[in-house]
PDB file of N, CA and C in Angstrom:
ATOM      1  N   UNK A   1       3.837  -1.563  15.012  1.00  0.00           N
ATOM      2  CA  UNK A   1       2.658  -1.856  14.239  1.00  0.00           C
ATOM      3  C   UNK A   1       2.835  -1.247  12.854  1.00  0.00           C
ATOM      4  N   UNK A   2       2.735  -2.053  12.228  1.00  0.00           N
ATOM      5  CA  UNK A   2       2.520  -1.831  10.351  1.00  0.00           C
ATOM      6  C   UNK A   2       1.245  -0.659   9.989  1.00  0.00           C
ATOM      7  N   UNK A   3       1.140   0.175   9.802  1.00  0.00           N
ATOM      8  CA  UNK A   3       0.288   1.003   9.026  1.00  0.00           C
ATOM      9  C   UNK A   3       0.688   0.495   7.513  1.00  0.00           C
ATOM     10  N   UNK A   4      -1.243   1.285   6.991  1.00  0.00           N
ATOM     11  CA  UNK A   4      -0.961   0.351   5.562  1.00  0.00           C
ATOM     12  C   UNK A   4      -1.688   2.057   5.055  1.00  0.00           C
ATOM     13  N   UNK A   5      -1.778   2.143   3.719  1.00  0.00           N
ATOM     14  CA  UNK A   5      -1.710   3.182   2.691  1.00  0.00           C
ATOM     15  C   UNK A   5      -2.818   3.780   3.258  1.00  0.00           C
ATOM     16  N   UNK A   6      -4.361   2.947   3.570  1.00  0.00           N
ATOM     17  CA  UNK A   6      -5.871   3.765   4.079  1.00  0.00           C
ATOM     18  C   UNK A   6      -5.282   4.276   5.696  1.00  0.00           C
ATOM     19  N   UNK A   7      -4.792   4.390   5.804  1.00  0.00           N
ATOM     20  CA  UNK A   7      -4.607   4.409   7.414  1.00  0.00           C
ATOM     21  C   UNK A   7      -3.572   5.842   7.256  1.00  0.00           C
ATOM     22  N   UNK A   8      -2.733   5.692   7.013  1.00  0.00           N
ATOM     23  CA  UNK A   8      -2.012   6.819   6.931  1.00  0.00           C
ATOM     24  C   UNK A   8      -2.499   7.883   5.471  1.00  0.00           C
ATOM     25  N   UNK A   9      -3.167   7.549   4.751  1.00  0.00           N
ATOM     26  CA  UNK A   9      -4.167   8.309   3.924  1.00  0.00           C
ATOM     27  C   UNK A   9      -5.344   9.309   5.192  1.00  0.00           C
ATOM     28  N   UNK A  10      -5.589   8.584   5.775  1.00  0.00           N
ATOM     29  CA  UNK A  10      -7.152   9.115   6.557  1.00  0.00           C
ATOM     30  C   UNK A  10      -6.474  10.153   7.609  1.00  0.00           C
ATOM     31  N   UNK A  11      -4.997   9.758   7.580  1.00  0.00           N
ATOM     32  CA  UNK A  11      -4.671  11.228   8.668  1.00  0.00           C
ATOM     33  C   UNK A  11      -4.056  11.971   7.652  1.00  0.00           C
ATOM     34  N   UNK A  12      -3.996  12.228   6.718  1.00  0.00           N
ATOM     35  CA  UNK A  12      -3.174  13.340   6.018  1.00  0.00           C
ATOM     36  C   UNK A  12      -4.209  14.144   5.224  1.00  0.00           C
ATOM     37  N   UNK A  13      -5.138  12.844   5.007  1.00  0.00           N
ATOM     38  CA  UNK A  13      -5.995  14.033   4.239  1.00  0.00           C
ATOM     39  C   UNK A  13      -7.267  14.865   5.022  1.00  0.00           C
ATOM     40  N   UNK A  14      -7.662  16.046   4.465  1.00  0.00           N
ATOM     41  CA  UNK A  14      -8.438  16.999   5.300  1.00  0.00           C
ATOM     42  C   UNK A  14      -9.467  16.220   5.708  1.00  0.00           C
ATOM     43  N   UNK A  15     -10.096  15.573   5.040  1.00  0.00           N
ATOM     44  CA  UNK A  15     -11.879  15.005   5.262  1.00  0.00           C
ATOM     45  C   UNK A  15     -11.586  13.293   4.787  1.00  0.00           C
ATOM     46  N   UNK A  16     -11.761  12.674   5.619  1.00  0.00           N
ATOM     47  CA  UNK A  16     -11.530  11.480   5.422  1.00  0.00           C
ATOM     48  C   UNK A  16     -12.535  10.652   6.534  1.00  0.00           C
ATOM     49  N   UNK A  17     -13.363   9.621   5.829  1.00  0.00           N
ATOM     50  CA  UNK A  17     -14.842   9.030   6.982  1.00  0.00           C
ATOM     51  C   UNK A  17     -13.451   7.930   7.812  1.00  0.00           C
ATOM     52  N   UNK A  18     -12.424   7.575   7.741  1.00  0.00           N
ATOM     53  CA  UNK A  18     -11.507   7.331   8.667  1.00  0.00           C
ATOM     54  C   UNK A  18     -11.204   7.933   9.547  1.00  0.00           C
ATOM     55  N   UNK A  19     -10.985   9.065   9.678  1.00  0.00           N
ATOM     56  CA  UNK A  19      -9.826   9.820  10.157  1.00  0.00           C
ATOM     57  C   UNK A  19      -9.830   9.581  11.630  1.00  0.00           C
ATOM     58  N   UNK A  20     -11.416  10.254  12.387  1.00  0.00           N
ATOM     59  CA  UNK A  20     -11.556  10.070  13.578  1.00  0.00           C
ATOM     60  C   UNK A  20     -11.440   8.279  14.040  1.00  0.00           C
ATOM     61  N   UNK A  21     -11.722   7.489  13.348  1.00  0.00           N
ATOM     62  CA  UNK A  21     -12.007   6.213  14.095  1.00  0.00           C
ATOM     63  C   UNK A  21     -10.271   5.663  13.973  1.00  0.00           C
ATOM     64  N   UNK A  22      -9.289   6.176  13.085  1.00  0.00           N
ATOM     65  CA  UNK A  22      -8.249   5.940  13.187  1.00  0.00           C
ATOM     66  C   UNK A  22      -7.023   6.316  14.523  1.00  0.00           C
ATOM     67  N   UNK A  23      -7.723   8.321  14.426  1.00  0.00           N
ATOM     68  CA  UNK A  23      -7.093   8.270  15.373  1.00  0.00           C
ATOM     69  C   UNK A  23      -7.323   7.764  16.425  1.00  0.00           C
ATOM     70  N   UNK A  24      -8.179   7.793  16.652  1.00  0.00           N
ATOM     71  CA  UNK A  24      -9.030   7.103  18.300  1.00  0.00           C
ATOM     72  C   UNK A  24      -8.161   5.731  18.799  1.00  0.00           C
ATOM     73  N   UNK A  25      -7.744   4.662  18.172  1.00  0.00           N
ATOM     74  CA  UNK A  25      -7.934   3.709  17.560  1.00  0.00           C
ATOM     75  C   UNK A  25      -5.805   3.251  17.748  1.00  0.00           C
ATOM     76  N   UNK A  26      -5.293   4.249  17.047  1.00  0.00           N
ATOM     77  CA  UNK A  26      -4.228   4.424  17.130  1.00  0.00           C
ATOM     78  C   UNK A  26      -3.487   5.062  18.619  1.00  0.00           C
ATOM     79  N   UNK A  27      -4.366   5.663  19.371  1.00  0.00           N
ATOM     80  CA  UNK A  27      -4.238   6.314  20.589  1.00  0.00           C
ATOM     81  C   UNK A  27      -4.028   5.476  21.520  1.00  0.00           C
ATOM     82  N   UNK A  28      -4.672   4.278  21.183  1.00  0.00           N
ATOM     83  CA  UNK A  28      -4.557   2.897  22.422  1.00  0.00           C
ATOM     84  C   UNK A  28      -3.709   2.222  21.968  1.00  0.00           C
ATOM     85  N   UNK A  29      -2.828   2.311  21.298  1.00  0.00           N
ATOM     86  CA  UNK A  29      -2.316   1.142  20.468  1.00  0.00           C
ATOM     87  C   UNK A  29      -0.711   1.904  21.324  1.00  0.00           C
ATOM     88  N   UNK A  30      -0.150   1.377  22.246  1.00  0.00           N
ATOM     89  CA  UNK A  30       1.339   1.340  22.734  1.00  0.00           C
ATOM     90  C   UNK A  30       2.262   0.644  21.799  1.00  0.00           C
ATOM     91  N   UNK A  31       2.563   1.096  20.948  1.00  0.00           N
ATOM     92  CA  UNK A  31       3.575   0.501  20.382  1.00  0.00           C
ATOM     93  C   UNK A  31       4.038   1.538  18.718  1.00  0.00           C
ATOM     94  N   UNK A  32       5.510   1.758  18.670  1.00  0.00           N
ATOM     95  CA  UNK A  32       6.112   1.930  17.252  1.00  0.00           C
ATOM     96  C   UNK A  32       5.114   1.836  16.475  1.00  0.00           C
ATOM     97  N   UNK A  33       5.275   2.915  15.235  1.00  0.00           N
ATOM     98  CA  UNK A  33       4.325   2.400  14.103  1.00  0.00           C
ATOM     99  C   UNK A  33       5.440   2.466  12.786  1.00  0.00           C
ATOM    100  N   UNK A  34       5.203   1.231  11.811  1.00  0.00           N
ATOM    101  CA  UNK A  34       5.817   1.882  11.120  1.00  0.00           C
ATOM    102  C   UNK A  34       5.510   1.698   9.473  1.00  0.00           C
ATOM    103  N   UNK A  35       5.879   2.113   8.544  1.00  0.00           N
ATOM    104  CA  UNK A  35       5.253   1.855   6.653  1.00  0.00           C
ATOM    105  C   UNK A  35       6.521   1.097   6.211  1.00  0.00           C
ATOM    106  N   UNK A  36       6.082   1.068   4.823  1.00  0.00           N
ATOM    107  CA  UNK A  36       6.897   0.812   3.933  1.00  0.00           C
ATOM    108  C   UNK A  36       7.110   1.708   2.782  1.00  0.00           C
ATOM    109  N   UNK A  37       8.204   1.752   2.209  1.00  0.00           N
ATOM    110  CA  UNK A  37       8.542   2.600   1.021  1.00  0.00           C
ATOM    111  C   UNK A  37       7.336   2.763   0.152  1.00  0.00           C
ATOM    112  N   UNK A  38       6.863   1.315  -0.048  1.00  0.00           N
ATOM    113  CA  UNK A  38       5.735   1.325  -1.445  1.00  0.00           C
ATOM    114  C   UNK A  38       4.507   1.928  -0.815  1.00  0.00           C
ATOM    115  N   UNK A  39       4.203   1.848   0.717  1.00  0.00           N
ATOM    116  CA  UNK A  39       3.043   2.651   0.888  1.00  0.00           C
ATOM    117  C   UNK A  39       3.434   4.047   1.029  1.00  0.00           C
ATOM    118  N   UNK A  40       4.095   4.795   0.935  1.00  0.00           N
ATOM    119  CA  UNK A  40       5.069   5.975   0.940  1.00  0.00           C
ATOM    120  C   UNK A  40       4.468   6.126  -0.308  1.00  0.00           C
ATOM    121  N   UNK A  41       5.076   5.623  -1.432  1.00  0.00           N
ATOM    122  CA  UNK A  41       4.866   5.862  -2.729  1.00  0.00           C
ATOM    123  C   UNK A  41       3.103   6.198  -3.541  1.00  0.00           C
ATOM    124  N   UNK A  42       2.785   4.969  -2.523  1.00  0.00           N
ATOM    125  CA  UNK A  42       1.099   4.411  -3.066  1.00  0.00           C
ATOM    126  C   UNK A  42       0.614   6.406  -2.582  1.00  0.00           C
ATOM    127  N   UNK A  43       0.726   6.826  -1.117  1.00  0.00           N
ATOM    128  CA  UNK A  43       0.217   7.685  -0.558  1.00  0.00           C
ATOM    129  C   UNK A  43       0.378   9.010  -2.056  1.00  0.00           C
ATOM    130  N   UNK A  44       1.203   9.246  -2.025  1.00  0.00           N
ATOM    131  CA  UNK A  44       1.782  10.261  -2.822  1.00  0.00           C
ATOM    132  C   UNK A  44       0.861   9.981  -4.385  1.00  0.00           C
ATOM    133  N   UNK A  45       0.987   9.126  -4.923  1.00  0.00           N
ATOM    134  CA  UNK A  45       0.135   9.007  -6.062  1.00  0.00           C
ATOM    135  C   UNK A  45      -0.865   8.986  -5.889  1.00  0.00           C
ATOM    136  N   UNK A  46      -1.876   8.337  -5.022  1.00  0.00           N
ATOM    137  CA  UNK A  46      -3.372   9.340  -4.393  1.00  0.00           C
ATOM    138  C   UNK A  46      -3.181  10.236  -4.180  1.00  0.00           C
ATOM    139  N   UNK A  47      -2.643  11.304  -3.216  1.00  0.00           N
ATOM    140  CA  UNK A  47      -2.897  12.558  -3.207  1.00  0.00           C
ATOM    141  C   UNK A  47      -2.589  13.379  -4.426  1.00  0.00           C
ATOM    142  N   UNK A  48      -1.405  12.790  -5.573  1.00  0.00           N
ATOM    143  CA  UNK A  48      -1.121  14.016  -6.384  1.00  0.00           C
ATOM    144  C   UNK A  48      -2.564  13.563  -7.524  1.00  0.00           C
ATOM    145  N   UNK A  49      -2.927  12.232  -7.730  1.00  0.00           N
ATOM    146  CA  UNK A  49      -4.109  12.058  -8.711  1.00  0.00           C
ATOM    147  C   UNK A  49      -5.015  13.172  -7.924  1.00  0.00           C
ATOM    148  N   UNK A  50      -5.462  13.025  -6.525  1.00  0.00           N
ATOM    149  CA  UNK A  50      -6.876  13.854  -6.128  1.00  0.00           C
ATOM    150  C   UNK A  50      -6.755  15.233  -6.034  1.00  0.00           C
ATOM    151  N   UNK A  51      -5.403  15.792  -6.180  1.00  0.00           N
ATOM    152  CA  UNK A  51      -5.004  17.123  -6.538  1.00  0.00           C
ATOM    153  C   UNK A  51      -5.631  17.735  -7.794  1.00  0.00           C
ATOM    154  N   UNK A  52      -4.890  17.001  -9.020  1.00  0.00           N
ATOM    155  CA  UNK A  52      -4.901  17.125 -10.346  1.00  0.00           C
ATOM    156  C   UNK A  52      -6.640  17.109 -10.494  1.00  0.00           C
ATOM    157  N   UNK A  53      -7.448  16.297  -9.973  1.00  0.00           N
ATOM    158  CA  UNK A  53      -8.312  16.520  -9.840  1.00  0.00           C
ATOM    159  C   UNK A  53      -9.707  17.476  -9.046  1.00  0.00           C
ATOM    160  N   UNK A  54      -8.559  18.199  -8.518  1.00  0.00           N
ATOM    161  CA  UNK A  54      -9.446  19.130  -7.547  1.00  0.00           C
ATOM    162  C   UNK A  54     -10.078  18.557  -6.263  1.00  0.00           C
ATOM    163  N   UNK A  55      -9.927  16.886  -6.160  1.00  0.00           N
ATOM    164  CA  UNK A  55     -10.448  17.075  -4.635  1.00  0.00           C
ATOM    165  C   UNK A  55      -9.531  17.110  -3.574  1.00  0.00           C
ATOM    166  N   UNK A  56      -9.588  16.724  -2.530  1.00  0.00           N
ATOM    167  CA  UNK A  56      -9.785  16.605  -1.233  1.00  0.00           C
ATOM    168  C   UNK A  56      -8.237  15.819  -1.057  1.00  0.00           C
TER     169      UNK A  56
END
């Protein structure tokens, strides 16, 4: 299964209104998960913008 940038965003970051319904969600799901480079990339430039900015 493809994870996409909100999905693997909502588990990395501390407080995310995802997080729980993801993991839950992902728990039933039998199968490989896997990204892509550019959502790799996308992730990293949200977190370092919400850094620079002091949040979350």
């Amino acid at each position: 299964m493809y994870l996409d940038t909100d999905i693997v965003l909502s588990q990395i970051k501390r407080r995310d209104w995802l997080k729980d319904i993801v993991r839950r969600k992902l728990s039933e799901i039998d199968e490989d998960f896997c990204t892509s480079a550019i959502t790799v990339v996308e992730c990293q430039i949200v977190l370092l913008r919400e850094e620079s900015r002091g949040g979350d």
